[in-house]
Structure formats: C-alpha cells, structure tokens
PDB file of N, CA and C in Angstrom:
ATOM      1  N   UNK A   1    -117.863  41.778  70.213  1.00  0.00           N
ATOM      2  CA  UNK A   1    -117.550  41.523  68.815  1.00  0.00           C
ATOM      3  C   UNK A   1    -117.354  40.015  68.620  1.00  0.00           C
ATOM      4  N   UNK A   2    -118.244  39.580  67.676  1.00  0.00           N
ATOM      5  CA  UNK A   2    -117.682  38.260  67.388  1.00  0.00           C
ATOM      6  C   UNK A   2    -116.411  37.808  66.747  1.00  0.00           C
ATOM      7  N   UNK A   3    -116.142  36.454  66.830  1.00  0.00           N
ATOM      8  CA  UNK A   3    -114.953  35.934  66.511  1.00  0.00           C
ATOM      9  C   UNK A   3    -115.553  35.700  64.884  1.00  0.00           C
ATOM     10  N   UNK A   4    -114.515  36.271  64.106  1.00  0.00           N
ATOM     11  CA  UNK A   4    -114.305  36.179  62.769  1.00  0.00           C
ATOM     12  C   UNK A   4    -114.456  34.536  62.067  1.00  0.00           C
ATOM     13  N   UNK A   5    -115.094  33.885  61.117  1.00  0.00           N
ATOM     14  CA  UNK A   5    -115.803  32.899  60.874  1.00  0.00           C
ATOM     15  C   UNK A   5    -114.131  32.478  60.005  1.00  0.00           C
ATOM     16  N   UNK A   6    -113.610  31.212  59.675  1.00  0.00           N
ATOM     17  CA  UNK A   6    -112.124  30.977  58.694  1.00  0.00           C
ATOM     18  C   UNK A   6    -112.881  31.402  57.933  1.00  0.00           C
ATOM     19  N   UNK A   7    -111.586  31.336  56.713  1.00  0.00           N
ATOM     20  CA  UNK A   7    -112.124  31.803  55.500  1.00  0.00           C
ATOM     21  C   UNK A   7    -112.593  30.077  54.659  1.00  0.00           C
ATOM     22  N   UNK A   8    -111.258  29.562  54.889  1.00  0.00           N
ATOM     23  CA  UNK A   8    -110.645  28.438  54.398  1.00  0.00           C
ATOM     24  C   UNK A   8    -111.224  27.258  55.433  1.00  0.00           C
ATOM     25  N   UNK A   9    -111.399  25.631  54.681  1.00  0.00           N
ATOM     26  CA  UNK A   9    -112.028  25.021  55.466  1.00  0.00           C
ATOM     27  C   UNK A   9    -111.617  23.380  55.090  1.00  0.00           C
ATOM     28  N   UNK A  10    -110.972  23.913  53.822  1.00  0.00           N
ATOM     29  CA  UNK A  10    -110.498  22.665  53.398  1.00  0.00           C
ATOM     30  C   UNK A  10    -108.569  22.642  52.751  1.00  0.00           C
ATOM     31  N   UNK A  11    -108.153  23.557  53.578  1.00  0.00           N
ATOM     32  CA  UNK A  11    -106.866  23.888  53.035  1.00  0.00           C
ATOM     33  C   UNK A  11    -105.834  22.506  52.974  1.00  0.00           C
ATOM     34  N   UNK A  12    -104.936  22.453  52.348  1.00  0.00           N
ATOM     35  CA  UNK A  12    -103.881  21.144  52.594  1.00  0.00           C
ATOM     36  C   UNK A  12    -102.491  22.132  52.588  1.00  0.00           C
ATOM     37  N   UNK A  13    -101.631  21.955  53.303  1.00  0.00           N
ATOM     38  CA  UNK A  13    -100.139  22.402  53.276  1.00  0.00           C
ATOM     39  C   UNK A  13     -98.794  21.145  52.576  1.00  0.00           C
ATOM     40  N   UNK A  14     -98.157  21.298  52.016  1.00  0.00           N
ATOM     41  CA  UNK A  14     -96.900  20.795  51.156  1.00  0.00           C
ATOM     42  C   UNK A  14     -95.787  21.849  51.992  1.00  0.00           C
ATOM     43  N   UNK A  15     -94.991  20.326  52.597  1.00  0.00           N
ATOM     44  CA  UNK A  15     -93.820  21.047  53.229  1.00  0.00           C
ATOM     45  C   UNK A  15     -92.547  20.760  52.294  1.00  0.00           C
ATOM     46  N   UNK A  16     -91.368  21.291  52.462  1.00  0.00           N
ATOM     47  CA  UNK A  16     -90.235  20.996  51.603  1.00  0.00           C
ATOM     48  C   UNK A  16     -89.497  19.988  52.583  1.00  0.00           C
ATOM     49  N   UNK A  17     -88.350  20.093  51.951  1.00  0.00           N
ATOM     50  CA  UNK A  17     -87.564  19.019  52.852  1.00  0.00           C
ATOM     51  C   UNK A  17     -87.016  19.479  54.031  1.00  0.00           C
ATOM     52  N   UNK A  18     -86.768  20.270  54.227  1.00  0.00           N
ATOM     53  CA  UNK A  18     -86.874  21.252  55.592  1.00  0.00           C
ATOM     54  C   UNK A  18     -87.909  21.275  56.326  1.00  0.00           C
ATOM     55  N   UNK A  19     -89.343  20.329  56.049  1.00  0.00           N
ATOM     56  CA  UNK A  19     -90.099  20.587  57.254  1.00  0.00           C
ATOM     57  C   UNK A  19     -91.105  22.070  57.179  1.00  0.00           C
ATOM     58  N   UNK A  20     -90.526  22.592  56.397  1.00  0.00           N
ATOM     59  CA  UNK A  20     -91.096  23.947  56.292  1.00  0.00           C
ATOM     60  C   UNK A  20     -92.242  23.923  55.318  1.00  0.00           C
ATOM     61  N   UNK A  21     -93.667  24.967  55.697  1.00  0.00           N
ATOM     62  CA  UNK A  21     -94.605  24.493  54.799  1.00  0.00           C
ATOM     63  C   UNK A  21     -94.378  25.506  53.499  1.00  0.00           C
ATOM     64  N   UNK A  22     -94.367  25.117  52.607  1.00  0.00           N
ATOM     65  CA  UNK A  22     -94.114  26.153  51.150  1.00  0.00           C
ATOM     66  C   UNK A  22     -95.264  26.212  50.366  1.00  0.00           C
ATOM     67  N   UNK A  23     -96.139  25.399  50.060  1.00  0.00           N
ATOM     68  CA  UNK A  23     -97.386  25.578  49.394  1.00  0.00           C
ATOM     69  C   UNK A  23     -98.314  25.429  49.856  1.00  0.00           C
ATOM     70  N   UNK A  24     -99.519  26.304  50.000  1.00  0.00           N
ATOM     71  CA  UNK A  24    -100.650  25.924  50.318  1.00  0.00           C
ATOM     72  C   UNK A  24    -101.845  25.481  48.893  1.00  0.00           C
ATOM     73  N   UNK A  25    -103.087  24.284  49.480  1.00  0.00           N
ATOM     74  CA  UNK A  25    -103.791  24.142  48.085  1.00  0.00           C
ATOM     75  C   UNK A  25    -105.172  24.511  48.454  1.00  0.00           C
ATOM     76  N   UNK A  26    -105.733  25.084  48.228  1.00  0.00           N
ATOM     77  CA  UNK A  26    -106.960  25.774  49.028  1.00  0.00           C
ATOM     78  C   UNK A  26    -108.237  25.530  47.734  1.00  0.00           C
ATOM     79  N   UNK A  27    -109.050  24.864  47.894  1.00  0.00           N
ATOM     80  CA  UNK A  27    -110.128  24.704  46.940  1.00  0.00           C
ATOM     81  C   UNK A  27    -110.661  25.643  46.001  1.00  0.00           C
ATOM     82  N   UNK A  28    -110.785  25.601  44.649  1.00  0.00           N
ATOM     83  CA  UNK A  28    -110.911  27.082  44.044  1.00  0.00           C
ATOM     84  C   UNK A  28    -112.261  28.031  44.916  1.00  0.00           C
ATOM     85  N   UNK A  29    -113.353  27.237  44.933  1.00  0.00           N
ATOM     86  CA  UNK A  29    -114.517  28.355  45.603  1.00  0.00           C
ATOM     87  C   UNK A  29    -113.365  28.924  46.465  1.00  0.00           C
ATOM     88  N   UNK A  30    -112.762  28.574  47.355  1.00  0.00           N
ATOM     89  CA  UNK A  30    -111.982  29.414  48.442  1.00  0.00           C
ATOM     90  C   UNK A  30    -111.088  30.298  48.093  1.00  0.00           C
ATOM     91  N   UNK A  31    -110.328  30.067  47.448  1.00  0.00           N
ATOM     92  CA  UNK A  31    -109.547  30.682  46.259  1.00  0.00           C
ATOM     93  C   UNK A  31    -110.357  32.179  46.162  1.00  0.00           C
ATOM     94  N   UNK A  32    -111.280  31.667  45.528  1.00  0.00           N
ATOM     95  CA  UNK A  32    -112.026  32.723  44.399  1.00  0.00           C
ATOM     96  C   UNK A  32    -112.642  33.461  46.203  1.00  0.00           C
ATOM     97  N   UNK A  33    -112.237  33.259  46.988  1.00  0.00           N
ATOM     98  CA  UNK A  33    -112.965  34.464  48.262  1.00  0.00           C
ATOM     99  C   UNK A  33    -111.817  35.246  48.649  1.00  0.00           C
ATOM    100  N   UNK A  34    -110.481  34.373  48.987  1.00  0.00           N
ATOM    101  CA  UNK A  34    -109.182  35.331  49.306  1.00  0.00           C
ATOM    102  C   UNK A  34    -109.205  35.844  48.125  1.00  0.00           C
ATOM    103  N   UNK A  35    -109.070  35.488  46.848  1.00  0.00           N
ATOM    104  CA  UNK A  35    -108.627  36.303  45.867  1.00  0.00           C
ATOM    105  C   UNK A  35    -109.361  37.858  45.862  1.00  0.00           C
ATOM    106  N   UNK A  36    -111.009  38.042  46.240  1.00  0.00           N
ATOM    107  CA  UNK A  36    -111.648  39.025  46.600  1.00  0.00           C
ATOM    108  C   UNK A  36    -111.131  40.058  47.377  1.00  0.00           C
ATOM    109  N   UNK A  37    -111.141  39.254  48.698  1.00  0.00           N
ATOM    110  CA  UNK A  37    -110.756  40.442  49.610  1.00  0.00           C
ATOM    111  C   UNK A  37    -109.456  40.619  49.745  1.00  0.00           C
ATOM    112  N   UNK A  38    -108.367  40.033  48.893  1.00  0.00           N
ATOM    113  CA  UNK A  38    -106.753  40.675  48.838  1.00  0.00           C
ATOM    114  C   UNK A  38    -107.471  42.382  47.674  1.00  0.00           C
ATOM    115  N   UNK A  39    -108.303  41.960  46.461  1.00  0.00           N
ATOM    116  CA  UNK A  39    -108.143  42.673  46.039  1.00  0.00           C
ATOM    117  C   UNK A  39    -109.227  44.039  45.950  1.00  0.00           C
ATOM    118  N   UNK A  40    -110.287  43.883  47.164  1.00  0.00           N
ATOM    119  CA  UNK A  40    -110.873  44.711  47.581  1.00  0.00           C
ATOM    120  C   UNK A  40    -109.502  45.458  48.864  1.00  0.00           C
ATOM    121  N   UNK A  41    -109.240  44.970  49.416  1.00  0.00           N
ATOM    122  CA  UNK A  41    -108.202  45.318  50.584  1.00  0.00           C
ATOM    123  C   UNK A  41    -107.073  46.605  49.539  1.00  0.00           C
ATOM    124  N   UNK A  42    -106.984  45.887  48.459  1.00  0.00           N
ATOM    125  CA  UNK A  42    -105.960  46.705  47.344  1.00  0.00           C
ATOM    126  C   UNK A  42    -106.497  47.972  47.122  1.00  0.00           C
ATOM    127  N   UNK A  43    -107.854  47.789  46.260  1.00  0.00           N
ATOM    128  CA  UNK A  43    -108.580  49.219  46.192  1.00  0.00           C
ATOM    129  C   UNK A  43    -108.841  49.843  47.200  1.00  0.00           C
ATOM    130  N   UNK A  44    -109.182  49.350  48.446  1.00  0.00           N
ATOM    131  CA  UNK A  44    -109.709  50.172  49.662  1.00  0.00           C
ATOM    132  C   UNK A  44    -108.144  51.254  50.181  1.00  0.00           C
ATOM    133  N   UNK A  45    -107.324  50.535  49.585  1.00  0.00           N
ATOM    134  CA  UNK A  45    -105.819  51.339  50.176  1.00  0.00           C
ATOM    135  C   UNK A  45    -105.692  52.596  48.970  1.00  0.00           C
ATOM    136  N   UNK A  46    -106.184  52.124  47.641  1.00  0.00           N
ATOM    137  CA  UNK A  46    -105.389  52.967  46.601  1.00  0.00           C
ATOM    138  C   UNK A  46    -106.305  54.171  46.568  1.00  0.00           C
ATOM    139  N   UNK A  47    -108.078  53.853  47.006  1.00  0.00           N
ATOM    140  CA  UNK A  47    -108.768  55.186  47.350  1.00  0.00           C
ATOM    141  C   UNK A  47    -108.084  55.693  48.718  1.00  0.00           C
ATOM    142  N   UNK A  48    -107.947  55.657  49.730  1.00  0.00           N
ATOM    143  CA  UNK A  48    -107.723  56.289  50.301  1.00  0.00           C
ATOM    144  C   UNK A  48    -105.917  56.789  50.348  1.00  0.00           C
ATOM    145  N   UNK A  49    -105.103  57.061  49.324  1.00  0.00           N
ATOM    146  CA  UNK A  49    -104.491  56.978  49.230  1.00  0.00           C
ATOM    147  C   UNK A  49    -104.625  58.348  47.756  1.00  0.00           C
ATOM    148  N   UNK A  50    -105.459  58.066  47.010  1.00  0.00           N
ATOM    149  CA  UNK A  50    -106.368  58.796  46.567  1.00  0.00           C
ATOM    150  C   UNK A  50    -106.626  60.531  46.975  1.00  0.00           C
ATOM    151  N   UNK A  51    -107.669  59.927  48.070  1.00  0.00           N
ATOM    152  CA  UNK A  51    -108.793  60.487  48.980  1.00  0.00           C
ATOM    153  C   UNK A  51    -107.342  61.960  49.141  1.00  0.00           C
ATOM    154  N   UNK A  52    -105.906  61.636  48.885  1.00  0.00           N
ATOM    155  CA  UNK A  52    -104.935  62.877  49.562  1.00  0.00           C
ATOM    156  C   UNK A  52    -104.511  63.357  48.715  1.00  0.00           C
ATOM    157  N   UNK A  53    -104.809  63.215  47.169  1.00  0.00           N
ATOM    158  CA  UNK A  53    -104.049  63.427  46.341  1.00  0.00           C
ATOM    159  C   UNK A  53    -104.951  64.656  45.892  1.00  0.00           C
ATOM    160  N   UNK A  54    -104.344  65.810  44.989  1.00  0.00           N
ATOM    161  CA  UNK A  54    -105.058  67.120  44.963  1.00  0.00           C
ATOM    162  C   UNK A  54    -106.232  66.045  44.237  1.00  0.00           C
ATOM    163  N   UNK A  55    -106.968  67.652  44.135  1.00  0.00           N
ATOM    164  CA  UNK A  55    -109.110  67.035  43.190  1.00  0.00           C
ATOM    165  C   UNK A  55    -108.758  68.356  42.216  1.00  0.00           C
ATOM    166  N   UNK A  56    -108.980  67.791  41.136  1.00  0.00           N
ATOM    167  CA  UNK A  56    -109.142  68.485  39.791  1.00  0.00           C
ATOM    168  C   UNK A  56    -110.914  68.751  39.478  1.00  0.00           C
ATOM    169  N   UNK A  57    -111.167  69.866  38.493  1.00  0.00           N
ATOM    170  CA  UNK A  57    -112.460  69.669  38.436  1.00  0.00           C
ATOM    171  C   UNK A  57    -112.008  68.878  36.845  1.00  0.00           C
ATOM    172  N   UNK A  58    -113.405  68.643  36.426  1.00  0.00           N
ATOM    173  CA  UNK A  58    -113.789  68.035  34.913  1.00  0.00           C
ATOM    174  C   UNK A  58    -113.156  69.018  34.032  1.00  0.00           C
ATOM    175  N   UNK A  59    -112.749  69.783  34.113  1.00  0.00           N
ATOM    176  CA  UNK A  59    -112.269  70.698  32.892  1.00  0.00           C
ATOM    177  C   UNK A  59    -111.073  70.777  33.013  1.00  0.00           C
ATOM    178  N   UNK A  60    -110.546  70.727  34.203  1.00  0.00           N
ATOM    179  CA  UNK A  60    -108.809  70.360  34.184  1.00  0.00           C
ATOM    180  C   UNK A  60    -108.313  69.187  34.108  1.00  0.00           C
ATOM    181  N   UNK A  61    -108.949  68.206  34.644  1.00  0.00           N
ATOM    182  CA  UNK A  61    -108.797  66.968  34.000  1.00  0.00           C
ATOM    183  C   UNK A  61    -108.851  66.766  32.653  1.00  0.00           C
ATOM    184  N   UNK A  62    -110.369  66.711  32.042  1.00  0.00           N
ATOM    185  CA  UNK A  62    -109.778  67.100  30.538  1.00  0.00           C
ATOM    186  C   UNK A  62    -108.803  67.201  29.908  1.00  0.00           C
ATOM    187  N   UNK A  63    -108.308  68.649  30.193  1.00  0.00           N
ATOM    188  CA  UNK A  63    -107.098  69.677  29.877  1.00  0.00           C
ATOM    189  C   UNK A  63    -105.922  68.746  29.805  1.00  0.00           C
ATOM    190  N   UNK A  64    -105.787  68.164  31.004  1.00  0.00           N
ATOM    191  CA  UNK A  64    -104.688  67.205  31.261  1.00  0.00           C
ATOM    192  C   UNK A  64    -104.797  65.868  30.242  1.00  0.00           C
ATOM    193  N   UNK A  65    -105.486  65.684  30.310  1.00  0.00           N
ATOM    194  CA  UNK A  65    -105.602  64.546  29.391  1.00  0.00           C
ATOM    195  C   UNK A  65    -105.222  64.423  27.225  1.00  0.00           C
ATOM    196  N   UNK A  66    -105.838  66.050  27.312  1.00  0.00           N
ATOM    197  CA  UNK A  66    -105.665  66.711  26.393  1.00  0.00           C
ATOM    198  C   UNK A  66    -107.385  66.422  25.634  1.00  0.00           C
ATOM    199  N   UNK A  67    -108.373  66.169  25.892  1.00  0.00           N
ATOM    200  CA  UNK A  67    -109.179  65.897  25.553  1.00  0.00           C
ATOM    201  C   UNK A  67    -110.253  67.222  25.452  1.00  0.00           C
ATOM    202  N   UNK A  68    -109.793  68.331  26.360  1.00  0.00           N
ATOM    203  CA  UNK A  68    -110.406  70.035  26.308  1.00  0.00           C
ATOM    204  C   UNK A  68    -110.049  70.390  24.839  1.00  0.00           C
TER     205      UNK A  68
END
C-alpha cells in the first residue's frame, strides 16, 4: 500500500503566547479539499448509520409524512 500523498502543502501555523500552535492558515484551493472530505467522511457515517435504521416502503413514508 502506498504512503498517502499530504493533503496540505503550503500550510503556516500561529502560535499563542504559550508556544502552543492555535491557528492554522491553509490556502483556500486546500481549504476547499479538507473541507470535502470532512464532509464526505460526515455523509459516509450518517448512511451507514442509516443503512440500521428500519426501511419503510414509499407508501409508508408518504403516510408519515402525511402526503398519502
């Protein structure tokens, strides 16, 4: 298996006065790629999460909805 490629390539860190890093500034193109896969990672959890919850057919759904 290969080694996973960064995501990030031009990141900068802002530490506080503690030394500690508190902000990261990550270029928007880069941005706009974590922002993807946080929120593919989101849906991939809420289907299968889903995937356990009872299955209605189309007519009870409906029903439920009140739209039958």
């Amino acid at each position: 298996m290969e080694t996973p490629k960064p995501i990030t390539k031009h990141e900068q860190f802002i530490a506080g006065k503690n030394g500690k890093v508190q902000y990261v500034i990550v270029p928007v193109d880069e941005y706009k790629i974590l922002s993807d896969i946080v929120e593919e990672y989101g849906l991939g959890l809420a289907m299968k999460k889903a995937m356990k919850d009872k299955m209605y057919s189309k007519k009870e759904a409906l029903k439920m909805l009140g739209d039958a």
